[in-house]
Protein backbone atom coordinates (compact mmCIF):
# COMPACT_ATOMS: atom_id res chain seq x y z
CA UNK A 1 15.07 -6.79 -52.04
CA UNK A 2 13.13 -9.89 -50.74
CA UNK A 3 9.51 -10.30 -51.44
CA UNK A 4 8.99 -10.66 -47.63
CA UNK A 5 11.10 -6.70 -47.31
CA UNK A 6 8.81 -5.62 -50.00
CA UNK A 7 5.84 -6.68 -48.60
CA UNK A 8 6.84 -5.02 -45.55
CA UNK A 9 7.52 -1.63 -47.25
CA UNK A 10 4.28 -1.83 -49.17
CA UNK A 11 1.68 -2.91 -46.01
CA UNK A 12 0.70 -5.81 -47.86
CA UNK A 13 0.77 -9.62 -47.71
CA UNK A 14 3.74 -11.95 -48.95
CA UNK A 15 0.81 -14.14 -50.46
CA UNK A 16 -0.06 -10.73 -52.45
CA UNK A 17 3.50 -10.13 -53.98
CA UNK A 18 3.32 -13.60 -55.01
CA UNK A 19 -0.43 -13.61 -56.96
CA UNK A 20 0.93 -10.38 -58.68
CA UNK A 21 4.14 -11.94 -59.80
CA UNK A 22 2.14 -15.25 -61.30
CA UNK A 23 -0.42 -13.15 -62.72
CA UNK A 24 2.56 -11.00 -64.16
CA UNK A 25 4.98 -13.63 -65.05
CA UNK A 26 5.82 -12.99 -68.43
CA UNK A 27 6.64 -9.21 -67.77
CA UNK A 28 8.75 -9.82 -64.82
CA UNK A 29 10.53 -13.08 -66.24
CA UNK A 30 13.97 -11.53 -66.04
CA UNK A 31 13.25 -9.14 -62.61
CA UNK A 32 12.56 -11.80 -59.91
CA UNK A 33 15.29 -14.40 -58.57
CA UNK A 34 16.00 -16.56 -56.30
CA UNK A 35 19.04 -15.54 -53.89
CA UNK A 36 20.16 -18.13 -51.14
CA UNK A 37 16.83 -20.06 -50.69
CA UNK A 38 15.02 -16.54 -51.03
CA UNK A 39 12.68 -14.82 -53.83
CA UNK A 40 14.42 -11.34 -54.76
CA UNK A 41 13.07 -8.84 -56.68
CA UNK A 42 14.91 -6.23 -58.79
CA UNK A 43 13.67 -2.53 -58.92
CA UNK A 44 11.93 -3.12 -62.26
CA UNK A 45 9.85 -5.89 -60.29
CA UNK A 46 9.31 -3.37 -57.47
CA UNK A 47 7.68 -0.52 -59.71
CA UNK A 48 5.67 -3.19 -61.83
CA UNK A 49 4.13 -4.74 -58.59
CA UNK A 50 3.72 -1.23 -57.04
CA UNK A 51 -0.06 -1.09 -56.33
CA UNK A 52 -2.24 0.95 -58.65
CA UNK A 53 -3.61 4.29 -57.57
CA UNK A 54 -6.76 2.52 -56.15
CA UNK A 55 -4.94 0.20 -54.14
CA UNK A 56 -2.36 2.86 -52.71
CA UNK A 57 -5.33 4.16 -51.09
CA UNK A 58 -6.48 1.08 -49.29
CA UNK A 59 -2.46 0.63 -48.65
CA UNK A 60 -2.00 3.85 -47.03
CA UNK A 61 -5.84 3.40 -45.40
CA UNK A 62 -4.34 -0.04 -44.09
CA UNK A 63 -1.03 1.62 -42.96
CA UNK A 64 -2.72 4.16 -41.06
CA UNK A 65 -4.93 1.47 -39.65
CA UNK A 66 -2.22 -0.48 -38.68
CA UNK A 67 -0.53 2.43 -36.96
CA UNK A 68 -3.64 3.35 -34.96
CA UNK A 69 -3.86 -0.46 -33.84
CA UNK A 70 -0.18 0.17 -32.72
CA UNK A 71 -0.95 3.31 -31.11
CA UNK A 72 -4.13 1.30 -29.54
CA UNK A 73 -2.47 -1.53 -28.07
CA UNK A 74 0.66 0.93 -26.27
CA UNK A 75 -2.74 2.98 -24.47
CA UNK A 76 -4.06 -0.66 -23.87
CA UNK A 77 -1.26 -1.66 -22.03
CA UNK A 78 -0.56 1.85 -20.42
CA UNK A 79 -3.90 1.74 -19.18
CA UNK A 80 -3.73 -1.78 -18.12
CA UNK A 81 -0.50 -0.99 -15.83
CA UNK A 82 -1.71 1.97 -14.27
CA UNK A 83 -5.07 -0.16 -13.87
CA UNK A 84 -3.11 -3.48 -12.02
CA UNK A 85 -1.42 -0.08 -9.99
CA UNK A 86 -5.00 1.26 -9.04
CA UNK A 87 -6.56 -2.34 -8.32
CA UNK A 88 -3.22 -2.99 -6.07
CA UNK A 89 -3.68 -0.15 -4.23
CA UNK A 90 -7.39 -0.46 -3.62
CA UNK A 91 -6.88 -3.98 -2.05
CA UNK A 92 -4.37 -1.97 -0.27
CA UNK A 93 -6.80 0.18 0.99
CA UNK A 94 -9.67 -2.22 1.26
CA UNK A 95 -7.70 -4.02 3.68
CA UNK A 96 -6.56 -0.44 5.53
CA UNK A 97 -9.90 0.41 5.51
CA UNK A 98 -11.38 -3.12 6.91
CA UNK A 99 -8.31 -2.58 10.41
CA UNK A 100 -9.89 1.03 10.76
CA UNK A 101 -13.28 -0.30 10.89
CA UNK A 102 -11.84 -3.06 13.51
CA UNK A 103 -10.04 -0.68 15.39
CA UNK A 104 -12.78 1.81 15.61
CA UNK A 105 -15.24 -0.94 16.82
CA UNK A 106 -12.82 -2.34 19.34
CA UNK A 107 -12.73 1.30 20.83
CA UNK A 108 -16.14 1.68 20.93
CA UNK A 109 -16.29 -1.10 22.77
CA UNK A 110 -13.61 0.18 25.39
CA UNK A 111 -15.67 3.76 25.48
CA UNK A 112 -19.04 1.29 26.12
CA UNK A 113 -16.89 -0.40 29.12
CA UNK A 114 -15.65 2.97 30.20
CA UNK A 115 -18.95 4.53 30.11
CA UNK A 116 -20.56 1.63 32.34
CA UNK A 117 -17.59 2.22 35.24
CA UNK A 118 -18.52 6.00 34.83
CA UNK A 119 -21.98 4.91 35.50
CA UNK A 120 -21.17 2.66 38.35
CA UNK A 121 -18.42 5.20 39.94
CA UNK A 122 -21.07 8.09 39.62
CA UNK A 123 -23.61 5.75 40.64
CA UNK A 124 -20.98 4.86 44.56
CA UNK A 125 -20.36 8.86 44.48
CA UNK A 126 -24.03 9.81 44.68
CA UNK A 127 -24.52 6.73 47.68
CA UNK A 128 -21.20 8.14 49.05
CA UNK A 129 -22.55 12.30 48.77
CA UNK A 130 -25.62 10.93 50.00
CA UNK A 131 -23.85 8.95 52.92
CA UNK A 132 -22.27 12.20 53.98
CA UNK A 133 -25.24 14.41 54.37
CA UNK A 134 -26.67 11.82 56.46
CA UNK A 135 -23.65 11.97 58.37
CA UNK A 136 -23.67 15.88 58.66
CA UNK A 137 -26.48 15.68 59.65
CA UNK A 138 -25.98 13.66 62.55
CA UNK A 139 -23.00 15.84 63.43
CA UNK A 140 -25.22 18.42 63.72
CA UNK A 141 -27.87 17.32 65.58
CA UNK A 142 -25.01 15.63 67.86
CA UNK A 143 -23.51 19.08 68.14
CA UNK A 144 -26.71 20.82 68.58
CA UNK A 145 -27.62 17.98 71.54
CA UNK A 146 -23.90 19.15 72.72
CA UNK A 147 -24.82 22.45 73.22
CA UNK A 148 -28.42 21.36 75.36
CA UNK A 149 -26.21 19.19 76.89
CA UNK A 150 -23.59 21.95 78.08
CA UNK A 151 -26.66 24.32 78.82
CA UNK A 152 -28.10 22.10 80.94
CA UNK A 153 -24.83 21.51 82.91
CA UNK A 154 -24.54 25.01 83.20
CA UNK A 155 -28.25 24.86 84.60
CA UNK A 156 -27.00 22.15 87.13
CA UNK A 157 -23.89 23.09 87.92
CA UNK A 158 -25.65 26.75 89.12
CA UNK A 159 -28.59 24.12 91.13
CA UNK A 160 -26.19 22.02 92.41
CA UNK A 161 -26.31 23.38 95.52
CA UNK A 162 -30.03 22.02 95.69
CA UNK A 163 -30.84 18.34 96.59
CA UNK A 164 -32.89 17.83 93.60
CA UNK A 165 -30.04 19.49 91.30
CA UNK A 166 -26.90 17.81 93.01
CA UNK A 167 -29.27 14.38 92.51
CA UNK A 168 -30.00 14.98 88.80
CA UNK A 169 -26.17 16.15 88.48
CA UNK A 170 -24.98 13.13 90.30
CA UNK A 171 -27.05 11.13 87.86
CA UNK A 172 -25.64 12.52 84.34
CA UNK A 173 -22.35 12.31 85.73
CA UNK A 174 -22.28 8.87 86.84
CA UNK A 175 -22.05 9.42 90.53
CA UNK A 176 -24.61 7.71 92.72
């Protein structure tokens, strides 16, 4: 195994292995080696650099650190995803929102304009109502002036035979 496998396995530093092994060098003369370019060490190596009961605490207290930062940093960048999602969709619904508020202002504008040409119709109704009751009116007092009218014909017609009703008759009809 490598130093840089067993540092791995262990939760520790490279730099670590290699402090142990000078501070250890006479013990472990015949268990490390160089293999292709790389420090190896044999399993006699491994259990005499194993960390003592002390350190395997900090080593596991590291390891379990380590996995919570792991664990962290996947909840991180959940969170962060679903947050780009959320911040997407609330531009999305800014800018929804902003053609709503537009849309409802241009028709409360049209409902202002509409009301106004209410106003003004019910404004040329009320002249118009108020037009024809004049107008009745005439009619009748026209009719009732109809109706003297054709009574006093009648009153005529039956004193025609006088001079002074055949003259007044002669008169309202035209004849002279």
């Amino acid at each position: 195994m490598t130093v840089k496998e067993y540092a791995a396995e262990q939760h520790i530093t490279q730099q670590t292995v290699y402090t142990k092994i000078s501070r250890n060098a006479d013990k472990l003369k015949k268990h490390v080696f160089k293999m292709n370019g790389k420090t190896c060490l044999d399993e006699t190596a491994q259990e005499l650099l194993k960390p003592d009961s002390g350190n395997v605490q900090l080593v596991d207290k590291v390891k379990r650190l380590e996995e919570e930062i792991v664990r962290q940093k996947a909840e991180t960048e959940k969170w962060y995803k679903e947050y780009q999602i959320y911040s997407d969709n609330s531009g999305l619904l800014i800018r929804e929102a902003d053609q709503y508020k537009k849309r409802i202002a241009d028709l409360e504008q049209a409902l202002s304009a509409e009301k106004a040409k209410t106003a003004e119709k019910d404004n040329q109704i009320a002249e118009m109502e108020k037009r024809i009751a004049e107008l009745t009116d005439k009619s009748l007092a026209i009719a009732e002036m109809g109706k003297k009218l054709n009574s006093l014909f009648a009153v005529l017609e039956e004193t025609a035979n006088t001079g002074v009703g055949k003259k007044i008759g002669n008169l309202l009809s035209g004849k002279h």
